[in-house]
N, C-alpha and C. Protein backbone atom coordinates (compact mmCIF):
# COMPACT_ATOMS: atom_id res chain seq x y z
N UNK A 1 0.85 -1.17 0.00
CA UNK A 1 0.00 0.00 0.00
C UNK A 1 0.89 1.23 0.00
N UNK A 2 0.50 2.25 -0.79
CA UNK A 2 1.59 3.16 -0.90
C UNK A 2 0.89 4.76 -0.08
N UNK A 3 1.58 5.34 0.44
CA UNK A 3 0.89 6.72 0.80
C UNK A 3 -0.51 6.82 -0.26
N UNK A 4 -0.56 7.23 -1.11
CA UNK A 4 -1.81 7.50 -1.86
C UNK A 4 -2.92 6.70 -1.81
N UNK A 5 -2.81 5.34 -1.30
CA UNK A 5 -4.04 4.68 -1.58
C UNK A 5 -4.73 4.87 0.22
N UNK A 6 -3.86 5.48 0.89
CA UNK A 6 -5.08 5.22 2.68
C UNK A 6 -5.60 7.34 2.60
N UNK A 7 -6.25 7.20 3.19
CA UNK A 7 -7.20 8.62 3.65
C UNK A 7 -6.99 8.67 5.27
N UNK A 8 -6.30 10.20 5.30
CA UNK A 8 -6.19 10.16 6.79
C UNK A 8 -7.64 11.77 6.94
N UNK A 9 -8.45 11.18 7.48
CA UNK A 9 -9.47 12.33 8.48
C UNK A 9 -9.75 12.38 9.30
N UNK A 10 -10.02 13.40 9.80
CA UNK A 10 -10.56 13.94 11.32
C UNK A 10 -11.88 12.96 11.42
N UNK A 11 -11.75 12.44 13.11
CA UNK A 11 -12.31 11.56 13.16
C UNK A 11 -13.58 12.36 13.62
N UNK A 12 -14.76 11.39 13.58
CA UNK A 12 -16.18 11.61 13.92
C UNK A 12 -16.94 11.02 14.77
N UNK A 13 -17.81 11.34 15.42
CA UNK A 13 -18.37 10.84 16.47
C UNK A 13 -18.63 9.03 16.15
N UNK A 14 -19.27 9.31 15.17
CA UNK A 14 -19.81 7.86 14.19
C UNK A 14 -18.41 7.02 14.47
N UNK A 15 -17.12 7.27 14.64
CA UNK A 15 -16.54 6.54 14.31
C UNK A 15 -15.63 6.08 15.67
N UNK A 16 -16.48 6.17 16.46
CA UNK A 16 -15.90 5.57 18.10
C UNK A 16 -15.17 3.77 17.93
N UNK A 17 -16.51 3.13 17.03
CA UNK A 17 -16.60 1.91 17.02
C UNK A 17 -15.08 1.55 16.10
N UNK A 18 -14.95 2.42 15.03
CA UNK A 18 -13.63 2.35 14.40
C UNK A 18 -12.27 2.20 14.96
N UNK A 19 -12.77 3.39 15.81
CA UNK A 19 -11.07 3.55 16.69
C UNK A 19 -10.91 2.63 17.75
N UNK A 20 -11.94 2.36 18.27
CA UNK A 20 -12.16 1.31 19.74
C UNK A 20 -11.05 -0.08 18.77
N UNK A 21 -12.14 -0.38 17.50
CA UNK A 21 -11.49 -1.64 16.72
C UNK A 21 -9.93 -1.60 16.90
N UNK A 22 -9.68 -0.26 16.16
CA UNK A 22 -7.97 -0.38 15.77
C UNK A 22 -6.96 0.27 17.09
N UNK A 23 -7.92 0.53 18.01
CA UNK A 23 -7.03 1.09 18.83
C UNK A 23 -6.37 -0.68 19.73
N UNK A 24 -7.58 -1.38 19.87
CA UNK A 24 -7.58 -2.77 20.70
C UNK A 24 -6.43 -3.64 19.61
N UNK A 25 -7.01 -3.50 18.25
CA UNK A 25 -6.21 -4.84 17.61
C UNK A 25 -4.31 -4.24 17.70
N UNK A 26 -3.88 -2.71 17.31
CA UNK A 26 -2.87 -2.52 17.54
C UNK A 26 -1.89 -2.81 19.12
N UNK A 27 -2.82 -1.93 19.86
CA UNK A 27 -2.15 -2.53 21.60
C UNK A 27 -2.26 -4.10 21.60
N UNK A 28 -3.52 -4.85 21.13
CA UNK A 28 -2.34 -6.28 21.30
C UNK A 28 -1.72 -7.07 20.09
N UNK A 29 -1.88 -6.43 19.18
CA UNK A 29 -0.49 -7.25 18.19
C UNK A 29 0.81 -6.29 18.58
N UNK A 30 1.04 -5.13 19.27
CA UNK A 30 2.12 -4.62 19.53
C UNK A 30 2.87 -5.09 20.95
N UNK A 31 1.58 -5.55 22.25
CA UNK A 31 2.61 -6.01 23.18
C UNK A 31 1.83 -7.25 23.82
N UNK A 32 1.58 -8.01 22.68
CA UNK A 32 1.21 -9.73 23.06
C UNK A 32 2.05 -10.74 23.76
N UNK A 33 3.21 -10.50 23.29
CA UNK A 33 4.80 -11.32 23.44
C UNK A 33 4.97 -10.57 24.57
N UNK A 34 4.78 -9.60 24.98
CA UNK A 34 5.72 -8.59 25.76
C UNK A 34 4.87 -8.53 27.76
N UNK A 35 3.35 -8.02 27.51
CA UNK A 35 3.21 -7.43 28.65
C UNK A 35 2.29 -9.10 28.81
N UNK A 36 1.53 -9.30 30.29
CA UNK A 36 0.63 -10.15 30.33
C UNK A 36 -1.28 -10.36 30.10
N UNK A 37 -0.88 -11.42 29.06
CA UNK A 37 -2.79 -11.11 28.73
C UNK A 37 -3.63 -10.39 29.62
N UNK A 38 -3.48 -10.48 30.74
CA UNK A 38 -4.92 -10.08 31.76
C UNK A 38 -4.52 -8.70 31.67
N UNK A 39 -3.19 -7.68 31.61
CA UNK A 39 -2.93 -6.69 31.87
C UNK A 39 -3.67 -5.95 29.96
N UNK A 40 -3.51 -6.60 29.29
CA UNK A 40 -3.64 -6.03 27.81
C UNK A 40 -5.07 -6.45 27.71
N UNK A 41 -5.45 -7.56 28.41
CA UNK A 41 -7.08 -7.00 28.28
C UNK A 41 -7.90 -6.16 28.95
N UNK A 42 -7.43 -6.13 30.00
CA UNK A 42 -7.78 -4.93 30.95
C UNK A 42 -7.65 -3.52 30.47
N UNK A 43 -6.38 -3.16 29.97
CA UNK A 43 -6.29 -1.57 29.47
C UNK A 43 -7.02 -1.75 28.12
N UNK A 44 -7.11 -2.79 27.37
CA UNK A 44 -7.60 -2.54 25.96
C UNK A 44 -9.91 -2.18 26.36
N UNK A 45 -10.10 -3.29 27.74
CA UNK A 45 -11.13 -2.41 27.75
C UNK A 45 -11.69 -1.56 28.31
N UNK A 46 -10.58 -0.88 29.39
CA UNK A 46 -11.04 0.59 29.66
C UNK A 46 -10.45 1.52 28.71
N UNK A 47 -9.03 1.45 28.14
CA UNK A 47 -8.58 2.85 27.60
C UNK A 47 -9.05 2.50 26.15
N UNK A 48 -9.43 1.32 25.14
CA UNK A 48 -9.78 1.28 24.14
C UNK A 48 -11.14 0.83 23.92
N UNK A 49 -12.22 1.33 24.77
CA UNK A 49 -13.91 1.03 24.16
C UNK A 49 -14.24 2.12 23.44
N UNK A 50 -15.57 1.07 23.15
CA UNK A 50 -15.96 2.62 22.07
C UNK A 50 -16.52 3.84 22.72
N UNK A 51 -17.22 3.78 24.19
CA UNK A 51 -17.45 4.83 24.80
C UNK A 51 -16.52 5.99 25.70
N UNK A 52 -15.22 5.19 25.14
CA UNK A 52 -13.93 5.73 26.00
C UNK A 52 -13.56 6.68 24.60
N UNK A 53 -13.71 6.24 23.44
CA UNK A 53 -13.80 7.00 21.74
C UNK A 53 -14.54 8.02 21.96
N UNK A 54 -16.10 7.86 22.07
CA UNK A 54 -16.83 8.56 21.97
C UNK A 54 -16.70 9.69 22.99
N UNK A 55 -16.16 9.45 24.29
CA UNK A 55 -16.02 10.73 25.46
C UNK A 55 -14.91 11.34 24.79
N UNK A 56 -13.73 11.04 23.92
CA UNK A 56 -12.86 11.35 23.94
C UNK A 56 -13.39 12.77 22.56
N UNK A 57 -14.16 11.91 21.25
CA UNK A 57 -14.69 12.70 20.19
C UNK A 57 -15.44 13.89 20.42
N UNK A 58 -16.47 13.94 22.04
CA UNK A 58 -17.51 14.53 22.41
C UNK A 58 -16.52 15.83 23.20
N UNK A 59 -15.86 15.46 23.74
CA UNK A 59 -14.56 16.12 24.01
C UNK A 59 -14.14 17.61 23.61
N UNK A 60 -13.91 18.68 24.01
CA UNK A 60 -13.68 19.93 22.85
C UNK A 60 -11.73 19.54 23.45
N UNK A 61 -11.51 18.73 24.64
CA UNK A 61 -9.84 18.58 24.54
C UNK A 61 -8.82 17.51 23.88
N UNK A 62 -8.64 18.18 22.60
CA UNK A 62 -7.92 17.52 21.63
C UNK A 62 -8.37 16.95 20.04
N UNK A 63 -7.91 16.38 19.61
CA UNK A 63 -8.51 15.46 18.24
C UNK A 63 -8.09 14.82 17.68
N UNK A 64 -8.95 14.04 16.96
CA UNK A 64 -8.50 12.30 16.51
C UNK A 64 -8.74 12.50 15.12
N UNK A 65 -7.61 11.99 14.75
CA UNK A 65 -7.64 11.64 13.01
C UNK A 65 -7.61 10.28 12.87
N UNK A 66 -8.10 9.46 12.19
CA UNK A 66 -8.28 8.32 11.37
C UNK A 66 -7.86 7.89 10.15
N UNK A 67 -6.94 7.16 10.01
CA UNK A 67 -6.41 6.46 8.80
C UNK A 67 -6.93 4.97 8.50
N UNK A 68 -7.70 5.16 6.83
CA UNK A 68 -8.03 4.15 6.44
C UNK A 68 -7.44 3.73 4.89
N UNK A 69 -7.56 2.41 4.71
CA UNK A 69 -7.08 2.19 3.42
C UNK A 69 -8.08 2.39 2.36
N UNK A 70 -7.74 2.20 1.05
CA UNK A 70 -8.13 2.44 0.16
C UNK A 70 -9.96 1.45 -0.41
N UNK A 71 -9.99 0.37 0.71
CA UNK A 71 -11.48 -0.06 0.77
C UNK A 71 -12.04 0.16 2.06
N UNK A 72 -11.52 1.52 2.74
CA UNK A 72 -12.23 2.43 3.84
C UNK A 72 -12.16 1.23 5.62
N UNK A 73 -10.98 0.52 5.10
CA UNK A 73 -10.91 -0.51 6.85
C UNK A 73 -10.02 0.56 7.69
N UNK A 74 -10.47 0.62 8.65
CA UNK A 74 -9.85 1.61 9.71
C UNK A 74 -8.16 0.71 9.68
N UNK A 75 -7.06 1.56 9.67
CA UNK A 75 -5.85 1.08 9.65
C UNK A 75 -4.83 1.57 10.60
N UNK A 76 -5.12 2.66 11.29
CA UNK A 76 -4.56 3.40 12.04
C UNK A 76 -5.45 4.87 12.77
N UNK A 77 -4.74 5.52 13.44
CA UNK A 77 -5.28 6.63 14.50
C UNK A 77 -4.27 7.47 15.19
N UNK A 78 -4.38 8.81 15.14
CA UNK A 78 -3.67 9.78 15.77
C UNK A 78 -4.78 10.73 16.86
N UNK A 79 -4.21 10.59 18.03
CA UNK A 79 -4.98 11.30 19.00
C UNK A 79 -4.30 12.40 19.84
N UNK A 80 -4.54 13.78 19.88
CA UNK A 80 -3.71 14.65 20.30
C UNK A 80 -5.10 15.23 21.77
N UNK A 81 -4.21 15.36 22.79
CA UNK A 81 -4.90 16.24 24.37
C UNK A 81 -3.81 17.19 25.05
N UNK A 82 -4.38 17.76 26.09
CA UNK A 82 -4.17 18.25 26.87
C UNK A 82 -2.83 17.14 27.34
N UNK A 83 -1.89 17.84 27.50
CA UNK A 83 -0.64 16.58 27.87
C UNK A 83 -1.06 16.36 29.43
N UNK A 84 -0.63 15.29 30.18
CA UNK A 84 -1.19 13.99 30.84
C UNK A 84 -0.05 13.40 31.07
N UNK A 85 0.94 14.28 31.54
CA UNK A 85 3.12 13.36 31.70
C UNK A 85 2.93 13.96 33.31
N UNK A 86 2.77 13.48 34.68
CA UNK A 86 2.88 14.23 35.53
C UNK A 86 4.13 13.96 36.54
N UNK A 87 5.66 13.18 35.22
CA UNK A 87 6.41 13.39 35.52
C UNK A 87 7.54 14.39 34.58
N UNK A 88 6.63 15.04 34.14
CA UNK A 88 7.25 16.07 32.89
C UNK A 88 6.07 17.95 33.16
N UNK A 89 7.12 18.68 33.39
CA UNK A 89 6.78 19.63 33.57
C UNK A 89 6.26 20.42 32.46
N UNK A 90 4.86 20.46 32.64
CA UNK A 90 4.52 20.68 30.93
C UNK A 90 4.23 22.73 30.83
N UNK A 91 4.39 23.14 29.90
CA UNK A 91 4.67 24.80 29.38
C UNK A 91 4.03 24.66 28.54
N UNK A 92 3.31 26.25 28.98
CA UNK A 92 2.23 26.82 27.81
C UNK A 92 2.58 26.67 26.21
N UNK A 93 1.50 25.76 25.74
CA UNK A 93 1.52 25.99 24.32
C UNK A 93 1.84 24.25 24.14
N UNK A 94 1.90 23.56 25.20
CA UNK A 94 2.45 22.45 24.98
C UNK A 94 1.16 21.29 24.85
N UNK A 95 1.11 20.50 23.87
CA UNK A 95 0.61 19.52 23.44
C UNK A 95 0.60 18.02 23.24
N UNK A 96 -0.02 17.02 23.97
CA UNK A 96 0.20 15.38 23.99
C UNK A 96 0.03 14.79 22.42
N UNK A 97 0.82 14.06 22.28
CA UNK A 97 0.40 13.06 20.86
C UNK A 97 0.53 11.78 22.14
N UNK A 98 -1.18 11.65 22.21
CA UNK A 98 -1.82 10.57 23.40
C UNK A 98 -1.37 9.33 22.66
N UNK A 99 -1.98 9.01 21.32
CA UNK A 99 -1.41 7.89 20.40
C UNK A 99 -1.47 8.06 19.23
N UNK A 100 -0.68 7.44 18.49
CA UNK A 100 -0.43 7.00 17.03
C UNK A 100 0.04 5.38 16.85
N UNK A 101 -1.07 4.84 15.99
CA UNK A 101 -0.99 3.90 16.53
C UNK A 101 -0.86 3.27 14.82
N UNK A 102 -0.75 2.18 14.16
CA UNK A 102 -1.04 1.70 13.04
C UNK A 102 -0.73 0.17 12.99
N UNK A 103 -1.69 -0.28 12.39
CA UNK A 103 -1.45 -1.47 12.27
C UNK A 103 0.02 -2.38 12.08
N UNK A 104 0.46 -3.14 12.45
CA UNK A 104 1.89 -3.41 11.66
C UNK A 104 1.88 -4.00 10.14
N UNK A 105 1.33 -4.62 9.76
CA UNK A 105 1.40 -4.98 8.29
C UNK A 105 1.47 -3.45 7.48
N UNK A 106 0.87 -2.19 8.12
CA UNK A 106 1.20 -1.11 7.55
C UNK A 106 2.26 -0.30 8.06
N UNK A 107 3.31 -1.03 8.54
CA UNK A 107 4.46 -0.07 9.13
C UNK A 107 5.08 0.28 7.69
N UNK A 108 6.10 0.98 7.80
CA UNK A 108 6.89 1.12 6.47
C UNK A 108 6.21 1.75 5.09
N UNK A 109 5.18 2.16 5.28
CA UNK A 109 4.13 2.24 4.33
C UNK A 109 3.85 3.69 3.89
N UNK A 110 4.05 4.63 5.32
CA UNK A 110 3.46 5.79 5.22
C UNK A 110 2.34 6.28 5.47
N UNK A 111 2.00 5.22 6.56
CA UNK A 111 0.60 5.81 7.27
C UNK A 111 1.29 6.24 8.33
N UNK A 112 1.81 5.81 9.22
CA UNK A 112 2.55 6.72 10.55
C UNK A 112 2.45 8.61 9.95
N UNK A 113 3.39 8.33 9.23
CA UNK A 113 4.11 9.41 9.41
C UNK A 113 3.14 10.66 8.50
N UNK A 114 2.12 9.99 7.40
CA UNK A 114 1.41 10.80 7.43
C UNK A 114 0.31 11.28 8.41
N UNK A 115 0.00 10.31 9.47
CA UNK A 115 -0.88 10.55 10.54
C UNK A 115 0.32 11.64 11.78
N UNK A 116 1.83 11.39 11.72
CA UNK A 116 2.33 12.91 12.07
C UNK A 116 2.41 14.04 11.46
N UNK A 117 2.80 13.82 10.55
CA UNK A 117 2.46 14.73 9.48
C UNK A 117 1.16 15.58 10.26
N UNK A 118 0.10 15.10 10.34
CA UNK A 118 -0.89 15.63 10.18
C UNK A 118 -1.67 15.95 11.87
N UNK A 119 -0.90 15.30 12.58
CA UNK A 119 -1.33 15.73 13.66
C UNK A 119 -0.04 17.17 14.01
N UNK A 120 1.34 16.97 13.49
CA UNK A 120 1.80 18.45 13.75
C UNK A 120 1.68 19.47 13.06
N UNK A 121 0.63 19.62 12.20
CA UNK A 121 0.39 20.71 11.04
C UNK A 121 -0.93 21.09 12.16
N UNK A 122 -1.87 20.20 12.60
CA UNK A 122 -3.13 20.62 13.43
C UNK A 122 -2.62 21.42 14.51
N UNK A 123 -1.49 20.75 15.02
CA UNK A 123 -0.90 21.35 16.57
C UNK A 123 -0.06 22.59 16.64
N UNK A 124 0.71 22.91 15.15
CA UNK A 124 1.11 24.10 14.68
C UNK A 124 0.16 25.48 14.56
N UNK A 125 -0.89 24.62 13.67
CA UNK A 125 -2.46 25.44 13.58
C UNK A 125 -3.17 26.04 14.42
N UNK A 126 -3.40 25.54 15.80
CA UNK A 126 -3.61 25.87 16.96
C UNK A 126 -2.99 26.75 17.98
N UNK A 127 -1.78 26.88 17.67
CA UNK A 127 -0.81 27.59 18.60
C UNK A 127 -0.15 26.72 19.15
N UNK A 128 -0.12 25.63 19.15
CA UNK A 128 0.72 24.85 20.52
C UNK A 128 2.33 25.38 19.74
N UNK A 129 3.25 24.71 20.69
CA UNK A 129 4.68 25.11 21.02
C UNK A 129 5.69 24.04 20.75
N UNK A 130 5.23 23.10 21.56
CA UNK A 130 5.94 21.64 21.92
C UNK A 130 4.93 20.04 22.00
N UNK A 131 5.07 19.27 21.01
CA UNK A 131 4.47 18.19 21.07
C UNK A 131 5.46 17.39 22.38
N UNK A 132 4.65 17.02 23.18
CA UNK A 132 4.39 15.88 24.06
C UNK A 132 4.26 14.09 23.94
N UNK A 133 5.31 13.03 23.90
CA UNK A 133 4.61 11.76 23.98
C UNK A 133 5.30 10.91 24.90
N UNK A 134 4.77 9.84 25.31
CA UNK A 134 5.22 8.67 26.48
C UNK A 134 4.77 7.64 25.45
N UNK A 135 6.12 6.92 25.39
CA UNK A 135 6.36 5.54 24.39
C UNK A 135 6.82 4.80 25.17
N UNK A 136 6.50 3.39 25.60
CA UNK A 136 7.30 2.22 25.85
C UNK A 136 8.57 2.11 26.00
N UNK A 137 9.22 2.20 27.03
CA UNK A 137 10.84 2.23 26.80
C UNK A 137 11.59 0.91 26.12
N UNK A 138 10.78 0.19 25.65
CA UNK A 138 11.31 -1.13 25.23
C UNK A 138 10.93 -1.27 23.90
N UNK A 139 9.63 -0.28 22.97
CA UNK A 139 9.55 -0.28 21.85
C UNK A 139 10.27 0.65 21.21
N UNK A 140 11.35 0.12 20.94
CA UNK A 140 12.32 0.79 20.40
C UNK A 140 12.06 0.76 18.79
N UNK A 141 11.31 0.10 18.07
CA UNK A 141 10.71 0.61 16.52
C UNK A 141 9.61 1.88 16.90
N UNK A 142 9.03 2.08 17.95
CA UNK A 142 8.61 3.28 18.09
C UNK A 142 9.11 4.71 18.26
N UNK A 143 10.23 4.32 18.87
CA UNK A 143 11.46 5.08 19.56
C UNK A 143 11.65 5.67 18.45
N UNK A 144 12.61 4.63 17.38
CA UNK A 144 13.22 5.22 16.56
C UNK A 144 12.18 6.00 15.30
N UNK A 145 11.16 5.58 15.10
CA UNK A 145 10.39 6.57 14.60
C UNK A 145 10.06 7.98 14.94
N UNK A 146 9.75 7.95 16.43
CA UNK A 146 9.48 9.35 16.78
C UNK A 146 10.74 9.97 16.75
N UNK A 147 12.28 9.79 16.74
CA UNK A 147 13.47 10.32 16.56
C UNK A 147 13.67 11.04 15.60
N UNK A 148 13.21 10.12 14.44
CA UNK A 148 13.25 10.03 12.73
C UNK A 148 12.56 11.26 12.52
N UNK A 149 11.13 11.78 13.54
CA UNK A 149 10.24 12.85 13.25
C UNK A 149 10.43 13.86 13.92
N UNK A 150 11.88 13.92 14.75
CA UNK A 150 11.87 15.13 15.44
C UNK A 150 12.28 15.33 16.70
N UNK A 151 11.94 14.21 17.51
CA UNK A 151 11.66 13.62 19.23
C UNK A 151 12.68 13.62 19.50
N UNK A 152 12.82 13.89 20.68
CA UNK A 152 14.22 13.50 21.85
C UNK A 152 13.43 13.89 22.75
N UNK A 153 14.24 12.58 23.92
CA UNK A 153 13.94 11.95 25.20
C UNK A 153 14.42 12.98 25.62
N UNK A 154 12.92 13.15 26.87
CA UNK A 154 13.36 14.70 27.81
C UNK A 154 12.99 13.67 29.41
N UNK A 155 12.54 12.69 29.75
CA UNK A 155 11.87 11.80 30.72
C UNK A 155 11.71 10.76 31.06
N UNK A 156 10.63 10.19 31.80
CA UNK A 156 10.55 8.88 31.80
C UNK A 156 9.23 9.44 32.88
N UNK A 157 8.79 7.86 33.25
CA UNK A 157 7.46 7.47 33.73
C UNK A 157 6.83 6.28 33.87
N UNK A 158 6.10 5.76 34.91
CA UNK A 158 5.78 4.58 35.04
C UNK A 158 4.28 4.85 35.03
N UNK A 159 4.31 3.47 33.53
CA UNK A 159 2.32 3.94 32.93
C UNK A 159 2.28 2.83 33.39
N UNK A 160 0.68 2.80 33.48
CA UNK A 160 -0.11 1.63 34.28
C UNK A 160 -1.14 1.05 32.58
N UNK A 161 -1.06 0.15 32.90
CA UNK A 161 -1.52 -1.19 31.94
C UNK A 161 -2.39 -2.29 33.11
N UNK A 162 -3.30 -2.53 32.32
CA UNK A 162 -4.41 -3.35 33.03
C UNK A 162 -3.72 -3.29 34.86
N UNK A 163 -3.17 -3.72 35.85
CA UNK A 163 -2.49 -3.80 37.01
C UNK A 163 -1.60 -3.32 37.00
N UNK A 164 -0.17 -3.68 36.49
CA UNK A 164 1.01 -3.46 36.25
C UNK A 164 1.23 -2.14 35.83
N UNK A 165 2.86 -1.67 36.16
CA UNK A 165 3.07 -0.16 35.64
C UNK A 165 4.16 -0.64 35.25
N UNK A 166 4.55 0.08 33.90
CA UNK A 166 5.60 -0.30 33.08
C UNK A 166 6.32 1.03 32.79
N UNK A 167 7.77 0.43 32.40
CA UNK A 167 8.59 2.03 32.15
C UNK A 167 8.61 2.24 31.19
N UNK A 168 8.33 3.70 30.56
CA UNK A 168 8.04 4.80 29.57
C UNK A 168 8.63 5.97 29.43
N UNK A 169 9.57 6.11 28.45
CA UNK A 169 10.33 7.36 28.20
C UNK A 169 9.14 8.34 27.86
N UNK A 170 9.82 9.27 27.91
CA UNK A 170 8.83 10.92 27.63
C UNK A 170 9.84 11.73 26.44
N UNK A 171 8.88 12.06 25.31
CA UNK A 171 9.89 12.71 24.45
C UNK A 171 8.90 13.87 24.05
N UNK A 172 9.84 14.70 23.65
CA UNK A 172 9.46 16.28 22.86
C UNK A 172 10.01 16.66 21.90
N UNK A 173 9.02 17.42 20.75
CA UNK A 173 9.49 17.83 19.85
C UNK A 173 8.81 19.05 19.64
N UNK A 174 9.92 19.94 19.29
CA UNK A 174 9.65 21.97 19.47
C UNK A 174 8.96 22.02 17.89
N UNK A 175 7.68 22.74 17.97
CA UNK A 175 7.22 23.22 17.15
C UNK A 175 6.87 24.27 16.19
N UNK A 176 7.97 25.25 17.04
CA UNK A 176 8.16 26.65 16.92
C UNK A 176 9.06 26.67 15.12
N UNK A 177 8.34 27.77 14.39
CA UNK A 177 9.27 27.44 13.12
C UNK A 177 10.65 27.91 12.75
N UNK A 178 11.55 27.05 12.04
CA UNK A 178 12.81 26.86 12.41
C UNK A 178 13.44 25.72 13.29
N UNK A 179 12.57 25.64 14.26
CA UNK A 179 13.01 24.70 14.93
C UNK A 179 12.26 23.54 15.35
N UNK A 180 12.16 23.05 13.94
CA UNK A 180 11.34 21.58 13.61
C UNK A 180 12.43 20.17 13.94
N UNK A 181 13.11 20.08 14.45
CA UNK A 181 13.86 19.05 14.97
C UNK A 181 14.64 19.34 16.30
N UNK A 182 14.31 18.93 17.11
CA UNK A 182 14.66 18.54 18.60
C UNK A 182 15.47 17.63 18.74
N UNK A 183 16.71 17.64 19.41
CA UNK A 183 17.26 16.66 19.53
C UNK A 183 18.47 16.21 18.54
């Protein structure tokens, strides 16, 4: 699949049930091997239902874009809030990328990075300053993507998953123009 054939849009209320789908199937084909079932079903059904979508869409803090392929299957998701690091001292103008998430059969593809793409043109648009994210300290194909787009590690943090709290770097990237690479 090449950039041209997926559609990335601002997501819609209608489409809770979409993101709930791809938000659940990505968190566990990304840490199946890694964290324990009861913990990945647990966060997949409080932080990924569809009414956890829908509070989030109904929401005036933040916004969700949606990436689908070219026969309209939800394939990915970018969600930007109010940053939520309360081991990172967050400054006016500053903005969370909550998730970006994409299927893996579409890594390499050019849905990521057009779903950054497009969430830092929104966050530019707005006024924000500094994008905000907490990645897995152990997904290091995530790592090195958000690097690739700008990011450097300013933190760390212990996120909670179904019971368990796991360690999570904190990275930033300055949005101010000119100074589109951090790090």
């Amino acid at each position: 699949m090449h950039d041209t054939d997926i559609t990335v849009r601002t997501a819609e209320i209608t489409d809770a049930g979409r993101l709930s789908l791809i938000g659940q199937a990505t968190f566990l084909e990304s840490f199946a091997d890694i964290l324990p079932g009861s913990d990945i079903l647990l966060h997949c059904r409080t932080q990924h239902s569809a009414a956890d979508y829908a509070a989030r869409l109904a929401s005036d803090d933040g916004a969700l874009w949606l990436a689908e392929g070219k026969r309209g299957a939800p394939i990915g998701y970018a969600a930007l809030s109010t940053p939520d690091l309360p081991d990172v001292e967050s400054q006016p103008g500053d903005v969370e990328l909550k998730r970006i998430y994409v299927l893996s059969r579409f890594h390499g593809s050019g849905v990521g990075m057009n779903l950054m793409n497009t969430t830092i043109a929104h966050a530019k648009e707005v006024g924000c300053r500094r994008l905000l994210l907490g990645v897995y300290a152990r997904n290091g194909r995530a790592i090195n993507f958000y690097r690739k787009s700008g990011f450097a590690l300013i933190g760390s943090r212990r996120f909670l998953v179904g019971e368990n709290r796991y360690d999570d770097v904190i990275m930033a990237r300055s949005l101010d123009e000119g100074a589109d690479r951090e790090g």
